[in-house]
Protein backbone atom coordinates (compact mmCIF):
# COMPACT_ATOMS: atom_id res chain seq x y z
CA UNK A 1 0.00 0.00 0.00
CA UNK A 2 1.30 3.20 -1.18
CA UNK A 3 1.37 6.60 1.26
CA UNK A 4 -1.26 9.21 1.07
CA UNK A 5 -0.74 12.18 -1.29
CA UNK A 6 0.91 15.23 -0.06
CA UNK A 7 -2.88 16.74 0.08
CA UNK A 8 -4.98 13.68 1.26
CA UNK A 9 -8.95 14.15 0.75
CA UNK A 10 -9.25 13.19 4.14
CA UNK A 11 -7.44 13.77 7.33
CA UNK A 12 -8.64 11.06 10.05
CA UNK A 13 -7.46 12.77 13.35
CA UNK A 14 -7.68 10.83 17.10
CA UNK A 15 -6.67 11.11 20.17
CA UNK A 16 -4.88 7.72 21.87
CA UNK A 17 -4.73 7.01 25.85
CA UNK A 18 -4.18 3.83 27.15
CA UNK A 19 -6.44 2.56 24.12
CA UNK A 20 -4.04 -1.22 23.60
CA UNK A 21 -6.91 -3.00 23.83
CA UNK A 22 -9.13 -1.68 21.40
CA UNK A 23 -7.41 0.76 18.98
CA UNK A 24 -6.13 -2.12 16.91
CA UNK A 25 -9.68 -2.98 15.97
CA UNK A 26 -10.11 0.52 15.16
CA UNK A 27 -7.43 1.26 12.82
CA UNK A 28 -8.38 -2.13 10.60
CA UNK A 29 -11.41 -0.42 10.20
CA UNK A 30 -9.95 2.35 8.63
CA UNK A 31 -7.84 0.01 6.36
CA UNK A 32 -10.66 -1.74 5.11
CA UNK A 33 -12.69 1.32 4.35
CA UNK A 34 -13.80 1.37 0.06
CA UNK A 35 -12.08 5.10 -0.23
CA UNK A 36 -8.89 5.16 -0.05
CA UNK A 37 -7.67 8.25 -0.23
CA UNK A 38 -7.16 9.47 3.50
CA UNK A 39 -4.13 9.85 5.99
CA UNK A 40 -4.85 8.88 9.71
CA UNK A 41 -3.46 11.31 12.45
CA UNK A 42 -2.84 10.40 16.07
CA UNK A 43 -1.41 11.70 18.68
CA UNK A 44 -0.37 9.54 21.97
CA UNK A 45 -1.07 11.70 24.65
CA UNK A 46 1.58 9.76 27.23
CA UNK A 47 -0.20 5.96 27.26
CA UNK A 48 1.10 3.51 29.85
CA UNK A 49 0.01 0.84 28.45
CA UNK A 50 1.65 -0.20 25.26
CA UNK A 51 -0.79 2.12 22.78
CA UNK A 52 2.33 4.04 21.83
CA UNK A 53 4.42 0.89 20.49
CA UNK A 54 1.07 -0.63 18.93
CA UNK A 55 0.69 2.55 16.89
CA UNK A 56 4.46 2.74 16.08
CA UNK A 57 4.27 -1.28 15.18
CA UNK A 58 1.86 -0.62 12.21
CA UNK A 59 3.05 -1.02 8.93
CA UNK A 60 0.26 1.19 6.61
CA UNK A 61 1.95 4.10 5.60
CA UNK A 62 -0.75 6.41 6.12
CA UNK A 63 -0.48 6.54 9.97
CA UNK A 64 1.12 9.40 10.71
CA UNK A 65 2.19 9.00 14.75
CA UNK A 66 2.55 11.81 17.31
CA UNK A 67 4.48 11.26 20.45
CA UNK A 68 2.90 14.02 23.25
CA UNK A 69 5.74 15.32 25.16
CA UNK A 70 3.77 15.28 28.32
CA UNK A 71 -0.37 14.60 28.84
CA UNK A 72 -2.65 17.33 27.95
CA UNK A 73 -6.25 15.62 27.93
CA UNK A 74 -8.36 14.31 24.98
CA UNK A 75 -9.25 17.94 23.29
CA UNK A 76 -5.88 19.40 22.77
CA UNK A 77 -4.26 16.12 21.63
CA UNK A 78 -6.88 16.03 19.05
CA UNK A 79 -6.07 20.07 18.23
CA UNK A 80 -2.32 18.70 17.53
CA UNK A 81 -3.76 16.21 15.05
CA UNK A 82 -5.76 18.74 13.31
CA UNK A 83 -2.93 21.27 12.72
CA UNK A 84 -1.07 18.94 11.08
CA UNK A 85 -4.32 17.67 9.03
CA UNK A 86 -3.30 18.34 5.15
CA UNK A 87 -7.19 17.35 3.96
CA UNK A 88 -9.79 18.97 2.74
CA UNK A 89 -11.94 17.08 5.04
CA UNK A 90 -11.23 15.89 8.46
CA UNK A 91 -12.58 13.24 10.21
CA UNK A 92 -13.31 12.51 13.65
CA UNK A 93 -12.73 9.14 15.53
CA UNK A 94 -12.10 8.18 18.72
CA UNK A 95 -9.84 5.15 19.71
CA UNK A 96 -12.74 2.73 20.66
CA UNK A 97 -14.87 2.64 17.54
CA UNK A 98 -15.50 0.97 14.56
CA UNK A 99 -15.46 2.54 10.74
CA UNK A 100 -17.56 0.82 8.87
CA UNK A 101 -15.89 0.17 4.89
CA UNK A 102 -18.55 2.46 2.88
CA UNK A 103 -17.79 5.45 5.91
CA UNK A 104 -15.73 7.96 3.89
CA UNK A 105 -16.94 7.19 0.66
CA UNK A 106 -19.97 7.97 1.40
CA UNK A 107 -18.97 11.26 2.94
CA UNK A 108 -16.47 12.05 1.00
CA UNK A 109 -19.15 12.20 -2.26
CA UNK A 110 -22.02 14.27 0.06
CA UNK A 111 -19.73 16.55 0.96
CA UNK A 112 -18.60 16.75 -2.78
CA UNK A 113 -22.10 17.27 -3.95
CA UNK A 114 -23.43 19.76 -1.63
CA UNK A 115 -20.67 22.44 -1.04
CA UNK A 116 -22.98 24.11 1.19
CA UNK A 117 -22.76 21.72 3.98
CA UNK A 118 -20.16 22.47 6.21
CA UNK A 119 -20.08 18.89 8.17
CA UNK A 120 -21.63 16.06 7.62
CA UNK A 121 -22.23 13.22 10.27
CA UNK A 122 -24.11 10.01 9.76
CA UNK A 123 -25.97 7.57 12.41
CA UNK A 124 -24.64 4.91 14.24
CA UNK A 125 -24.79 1.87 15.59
CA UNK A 126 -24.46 0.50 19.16
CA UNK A 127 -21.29 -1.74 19.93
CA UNK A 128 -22.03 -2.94 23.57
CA UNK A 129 -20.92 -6.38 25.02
CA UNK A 130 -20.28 -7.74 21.46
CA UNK A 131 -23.90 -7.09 20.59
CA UNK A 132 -25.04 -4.64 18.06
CA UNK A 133 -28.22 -2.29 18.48
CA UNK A 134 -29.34 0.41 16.22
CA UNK A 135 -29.52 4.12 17.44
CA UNK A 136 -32.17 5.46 19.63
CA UNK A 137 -31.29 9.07 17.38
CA UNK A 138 -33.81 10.21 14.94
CA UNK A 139 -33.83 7.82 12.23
CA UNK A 140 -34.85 10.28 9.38
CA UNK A 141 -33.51 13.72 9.21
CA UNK A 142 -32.44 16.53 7.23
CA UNK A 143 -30.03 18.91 7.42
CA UNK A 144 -33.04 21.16 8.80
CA UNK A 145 -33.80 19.11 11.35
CA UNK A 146 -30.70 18.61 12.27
CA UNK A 147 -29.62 22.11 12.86
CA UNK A 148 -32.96 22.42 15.27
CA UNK A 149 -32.32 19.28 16.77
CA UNK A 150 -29.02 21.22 17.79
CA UNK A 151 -30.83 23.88 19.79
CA UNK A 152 -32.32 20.91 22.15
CA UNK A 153 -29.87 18.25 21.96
CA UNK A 154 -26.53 16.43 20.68
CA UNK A 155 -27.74 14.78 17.73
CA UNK A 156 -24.46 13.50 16.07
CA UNK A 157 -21.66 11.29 17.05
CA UNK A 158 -17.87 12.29 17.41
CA UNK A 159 -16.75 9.31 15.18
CA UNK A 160 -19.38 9.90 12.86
CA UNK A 161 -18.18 13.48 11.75
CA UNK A 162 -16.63 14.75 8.80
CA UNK A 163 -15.78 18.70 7.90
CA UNK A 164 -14.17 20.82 6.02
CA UNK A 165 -11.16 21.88 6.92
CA UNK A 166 -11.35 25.25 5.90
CA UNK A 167 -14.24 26.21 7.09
CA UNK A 168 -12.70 26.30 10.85
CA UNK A 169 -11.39 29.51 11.71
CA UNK A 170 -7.37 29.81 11.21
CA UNK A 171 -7.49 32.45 13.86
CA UNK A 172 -9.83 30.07 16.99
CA UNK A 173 -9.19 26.56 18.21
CA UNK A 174 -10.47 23.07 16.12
CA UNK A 175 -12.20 22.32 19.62
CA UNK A 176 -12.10 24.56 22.56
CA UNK A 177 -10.35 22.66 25.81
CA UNK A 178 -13.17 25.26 27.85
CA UNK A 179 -16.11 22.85 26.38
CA UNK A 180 -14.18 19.58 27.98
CA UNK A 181 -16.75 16.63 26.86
CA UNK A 182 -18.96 19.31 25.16
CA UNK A 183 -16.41 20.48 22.95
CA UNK A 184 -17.78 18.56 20.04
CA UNK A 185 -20.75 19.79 20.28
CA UNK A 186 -19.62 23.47 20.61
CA UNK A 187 -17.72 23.12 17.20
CA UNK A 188 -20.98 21.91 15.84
CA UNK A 189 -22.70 24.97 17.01
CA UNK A 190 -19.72 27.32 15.53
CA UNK A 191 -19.85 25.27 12.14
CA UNK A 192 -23.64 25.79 11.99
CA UNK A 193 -22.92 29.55 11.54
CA UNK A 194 -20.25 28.63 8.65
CA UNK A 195 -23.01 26.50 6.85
CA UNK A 196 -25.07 23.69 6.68
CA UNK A 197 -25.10 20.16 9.04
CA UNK A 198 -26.42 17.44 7.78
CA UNK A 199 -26.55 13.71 8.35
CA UNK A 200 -26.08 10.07 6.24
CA UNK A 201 -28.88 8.44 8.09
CA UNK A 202 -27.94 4.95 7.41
CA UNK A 203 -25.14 3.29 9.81
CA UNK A 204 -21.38 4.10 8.83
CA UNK A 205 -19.86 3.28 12.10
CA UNK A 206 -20.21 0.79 15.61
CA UNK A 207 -19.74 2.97 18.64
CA UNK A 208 -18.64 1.39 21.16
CA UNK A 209 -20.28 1.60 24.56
CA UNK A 210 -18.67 0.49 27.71
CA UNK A 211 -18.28 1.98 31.30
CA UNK A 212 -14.79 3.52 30.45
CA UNK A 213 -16.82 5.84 27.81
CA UNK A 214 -16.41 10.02 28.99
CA UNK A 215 -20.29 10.32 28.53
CA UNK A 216 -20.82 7.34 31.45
CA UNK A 217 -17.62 9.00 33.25
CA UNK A 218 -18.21 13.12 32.88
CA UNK A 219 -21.57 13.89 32.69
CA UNK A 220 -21.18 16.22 35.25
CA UNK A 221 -18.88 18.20 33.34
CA UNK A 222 -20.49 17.21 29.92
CA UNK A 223 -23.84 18.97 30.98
CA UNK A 224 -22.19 21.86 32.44
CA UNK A 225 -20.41 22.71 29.54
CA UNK A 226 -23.07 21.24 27.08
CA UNK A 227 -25.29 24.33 29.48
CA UNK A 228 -23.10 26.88 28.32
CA UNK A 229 -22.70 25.35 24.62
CA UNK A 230 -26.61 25.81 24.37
CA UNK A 231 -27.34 29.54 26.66
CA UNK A 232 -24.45 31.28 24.19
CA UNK A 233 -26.16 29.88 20.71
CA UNK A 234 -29.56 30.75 22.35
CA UNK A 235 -28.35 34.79 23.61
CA UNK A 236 -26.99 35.20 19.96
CA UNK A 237 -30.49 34.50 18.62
CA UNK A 238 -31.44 37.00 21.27
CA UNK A 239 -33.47 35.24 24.04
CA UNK A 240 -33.67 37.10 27.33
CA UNK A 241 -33.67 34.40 29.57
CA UNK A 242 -30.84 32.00 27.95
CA UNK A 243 -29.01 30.85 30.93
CA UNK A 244 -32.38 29.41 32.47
CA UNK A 245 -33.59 27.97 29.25
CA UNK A 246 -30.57 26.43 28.44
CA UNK A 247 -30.86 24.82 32.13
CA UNK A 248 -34.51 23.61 31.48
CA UNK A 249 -33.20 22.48 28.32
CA UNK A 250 -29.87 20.44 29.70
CA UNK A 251 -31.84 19.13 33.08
CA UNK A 252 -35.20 17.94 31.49
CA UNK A 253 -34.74 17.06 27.46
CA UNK A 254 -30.67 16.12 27.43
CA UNK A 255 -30.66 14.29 30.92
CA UNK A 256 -34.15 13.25 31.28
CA UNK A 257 -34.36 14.50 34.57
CA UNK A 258 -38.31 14.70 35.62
CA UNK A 259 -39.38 17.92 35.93
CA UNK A 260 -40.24 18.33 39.68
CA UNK A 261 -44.01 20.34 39.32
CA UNK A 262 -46.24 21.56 37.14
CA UNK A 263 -44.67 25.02 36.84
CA UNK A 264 -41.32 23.62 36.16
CA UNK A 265 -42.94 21.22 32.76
CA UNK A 266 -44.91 24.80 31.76
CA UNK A 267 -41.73 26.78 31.52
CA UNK A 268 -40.33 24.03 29.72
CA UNK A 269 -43.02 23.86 27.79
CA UNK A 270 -42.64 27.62 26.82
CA UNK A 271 -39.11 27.46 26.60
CA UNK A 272 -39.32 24.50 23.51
CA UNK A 273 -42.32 26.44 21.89
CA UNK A 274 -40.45 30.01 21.88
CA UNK A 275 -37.21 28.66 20.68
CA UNK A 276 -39.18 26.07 18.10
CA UNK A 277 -41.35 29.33 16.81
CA UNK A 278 -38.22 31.42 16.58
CA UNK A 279 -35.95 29.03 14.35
CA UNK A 280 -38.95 28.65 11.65
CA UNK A 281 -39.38 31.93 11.43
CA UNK A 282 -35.70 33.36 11.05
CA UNK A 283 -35.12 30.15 8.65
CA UNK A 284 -36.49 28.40 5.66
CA UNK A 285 -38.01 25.16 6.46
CA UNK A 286 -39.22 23.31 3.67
CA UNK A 287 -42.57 21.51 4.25
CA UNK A 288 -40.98 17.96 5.14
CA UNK A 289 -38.46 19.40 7.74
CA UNK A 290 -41.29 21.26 9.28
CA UNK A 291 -43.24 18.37 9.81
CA UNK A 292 -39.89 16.32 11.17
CA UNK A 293 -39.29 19.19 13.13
CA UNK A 294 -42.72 19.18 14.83
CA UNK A 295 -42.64 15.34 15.06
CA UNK A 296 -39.43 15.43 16.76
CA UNK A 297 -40.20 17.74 19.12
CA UNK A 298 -43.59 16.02 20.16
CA UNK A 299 -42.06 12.67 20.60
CA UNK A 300 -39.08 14.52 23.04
CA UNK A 301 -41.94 16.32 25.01
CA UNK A 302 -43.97 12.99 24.91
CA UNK A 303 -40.70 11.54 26.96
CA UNK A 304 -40.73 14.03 28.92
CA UNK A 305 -44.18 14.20 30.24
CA UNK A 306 -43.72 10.55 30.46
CA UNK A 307 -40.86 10.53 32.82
CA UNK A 308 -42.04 13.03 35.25
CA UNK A 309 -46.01 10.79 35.21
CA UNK A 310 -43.44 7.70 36.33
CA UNK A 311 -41.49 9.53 39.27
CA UNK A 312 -44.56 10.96 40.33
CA UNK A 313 -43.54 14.30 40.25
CA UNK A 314 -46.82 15.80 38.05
CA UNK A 315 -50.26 14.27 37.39
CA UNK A 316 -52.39 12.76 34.52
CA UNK A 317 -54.31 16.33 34.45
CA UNK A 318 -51.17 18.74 34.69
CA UNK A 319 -49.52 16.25 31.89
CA UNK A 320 -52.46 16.66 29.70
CA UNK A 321 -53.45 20.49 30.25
CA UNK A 322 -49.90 21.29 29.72
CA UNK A 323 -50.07 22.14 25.86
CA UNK A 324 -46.82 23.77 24.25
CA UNK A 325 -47.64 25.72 21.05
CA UNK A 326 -45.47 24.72 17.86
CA UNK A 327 -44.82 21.35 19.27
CA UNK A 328 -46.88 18.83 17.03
CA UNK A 329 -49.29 18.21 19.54
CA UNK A 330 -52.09 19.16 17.67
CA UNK A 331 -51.52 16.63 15.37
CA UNK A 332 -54.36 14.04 15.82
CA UNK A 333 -52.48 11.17 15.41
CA UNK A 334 -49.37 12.61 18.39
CA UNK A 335 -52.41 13.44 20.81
CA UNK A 336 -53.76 9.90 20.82
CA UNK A 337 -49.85 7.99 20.75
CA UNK A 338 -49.53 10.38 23.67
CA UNK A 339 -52.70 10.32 25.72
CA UNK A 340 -52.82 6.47 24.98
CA UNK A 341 -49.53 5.91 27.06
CA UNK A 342 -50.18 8.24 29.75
CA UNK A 343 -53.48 6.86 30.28
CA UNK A 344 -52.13 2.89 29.76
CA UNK A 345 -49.47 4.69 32.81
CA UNK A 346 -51.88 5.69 34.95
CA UNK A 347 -54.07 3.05 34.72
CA UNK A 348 -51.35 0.61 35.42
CA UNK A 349 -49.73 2.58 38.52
CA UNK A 350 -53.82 2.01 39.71
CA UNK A 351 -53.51 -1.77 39.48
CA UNK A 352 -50.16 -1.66 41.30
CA UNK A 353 -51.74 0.49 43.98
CA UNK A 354 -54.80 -1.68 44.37
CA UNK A 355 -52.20 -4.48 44.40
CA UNK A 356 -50.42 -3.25 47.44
């Protein structure tokens, strides 16, 4: 196998710690992926384990191996990797997961044929135990919905991603060490002002879940910066109150934390509507998006009115008098999934209390 070009059409760039175990699997992913065309970049950020001499062991030309000098954490090791990224695209992966081979050609020929995206991601499927699951994400999407989906959520996966290069600022940082664990989706915030996001919706890639993951680790840290990810994007549309809303927003929708009254779900409630209301009407949303949009956002409130009905913390009447505008619930269909499962809940919790 012959090196990459001096300018690569895609620049794969990871961060390695103490990944022996499972990086091996990763990087024969990459090698058996249909486009060719791509140099790998990773940086070692001071493994103790043998990652270092696994990576310096492999014979494919187009891994390009960084040494750290001393540990710096997961965002600026993959920084180092970017700056030395000579593609027009770059693509994320982390050490743990699985490329499927159709991946970057796939994304490679979006990107190609809509130069208005700025990244494209694509879904994913669920590596846990040696047993494969398909994504709880949206299934359909487009680049619409995904944008909204932005303003209430993470919708993509890390390894999923691939951007252009250029369209990152030389001047600011690929991701920002401030945004540890939310600094992915902070650049996917920034990009969204640079262009489009969109997403492949069938599988390209098995991520891996296990209880070393930073989501199961961080999520302290991961909301708290996710928090501030969401109340900056929501202040530069110009909502008053974007601190608190991007609270509601991180507590109740991201976390699935049950809201604890009645009040709590209405301002909620308010908060989705008002930011759902304002995105339509400062962007064009083609008829199908707006009816994903809506969809979406019913099914997300339907969870959440769910949750709160199961702790306890709200009852059947608050849950169905609370009635966001702009969410889809006027849609007849939504009302009945919705009303059908809250009153299937409540009946049941009656059985159980008869029971006792």
């Amino acid at each position: 196998m012959s090196g990459p070009r001096a300018n690569p059409t895609v620049s794969v760039v990871m961060a390695a710690y103490n990944g022996a175990t499972l990086i091996g699997e990763t990087l024969d992913s990459l090698w058996a992926q249909s486009f060719t065309d791509f140099e790998v970049i990773v940086v070692d950020d001071c493994s103790t384990d043998g990652t270092l001499d696994l990576l310096r062991g492999c014979s494919d030309p187009r891994l390009r191996v960084i040494a750290a000098e001393q540990n710096a954490g997961p965002v600026r090791s993959r920084n180092r990797a970017f700056a030395e990224a000579r593609g027009r695209y770059v693509a994320g992966l982390d050490q743990d997961d699985i490329c499927l081979p159709g991946r970057f050609e796939r994304q490679v020929a979006f990107l190609d044929a809509h130069p208005d995206i700025a990244l494209v991601a694509a879904s994913a499927a669920i590596l846990e135990n040696g047993a494969v699951t398909s994504s709880i994400k949206s299934p359909v999407t487009t680049p619409r919905l995904v944008e909204w989906l932005l303003w209430i959520e993470n919708p993509l996966v890390w390894s999923t991603v691939m951007l252009r290069r250029d369209r990152v600022s030389p001047d600011g940082e690929f991701t920002r060490p401030d945004y540890l664990y939310a600094e992915d989706f902070d650049l996917y915030h920034r990009l969204a002002r640079q262009g489009g996001i969109a997403r492949i919706d069938d599988p390209l890639l098995l991520y891996r879940k296990h209880g070393g993951g930073a989501s199961q680790l961080y999520a302290k840290t991961m909301s708290s910066n996710a928090m501030r990810v969401l109340a900056e994007s929501y202040a530069a549309e110009g909502f008053d109150d974007a601190e608190a809303g991007a609270k509601l927003v991180i507590e109740h929708l991201m976390r699935a934390v049950p809201v604890p009254d009645r009040s709590v779900l209405e301002r909620l409630g308010h908060t989705i509507g008002a930011l759902q209301a304002h995105f339509i009407a400062t962007r064009e949303v083609d008829a199908d998006s707006l009816r994903m949009i809506r969809w979406e956002s019913a099914l997300r409130w339907g969870r959440v009115v769910r949750t709160a009905l199961k702790a306890g913390t709200i009852g059947l009447m608050a849950a169905m008098a609370v009635r966001p505008d702009h969410l889809g619930m006027g849609y007849s269909s939504m009302e009945e999934l919705v009303g059908s499962r809250l009153i299937g809940g409540a009946r049941t919790a009656v059985r159980k209390g008869r029971a006792a």
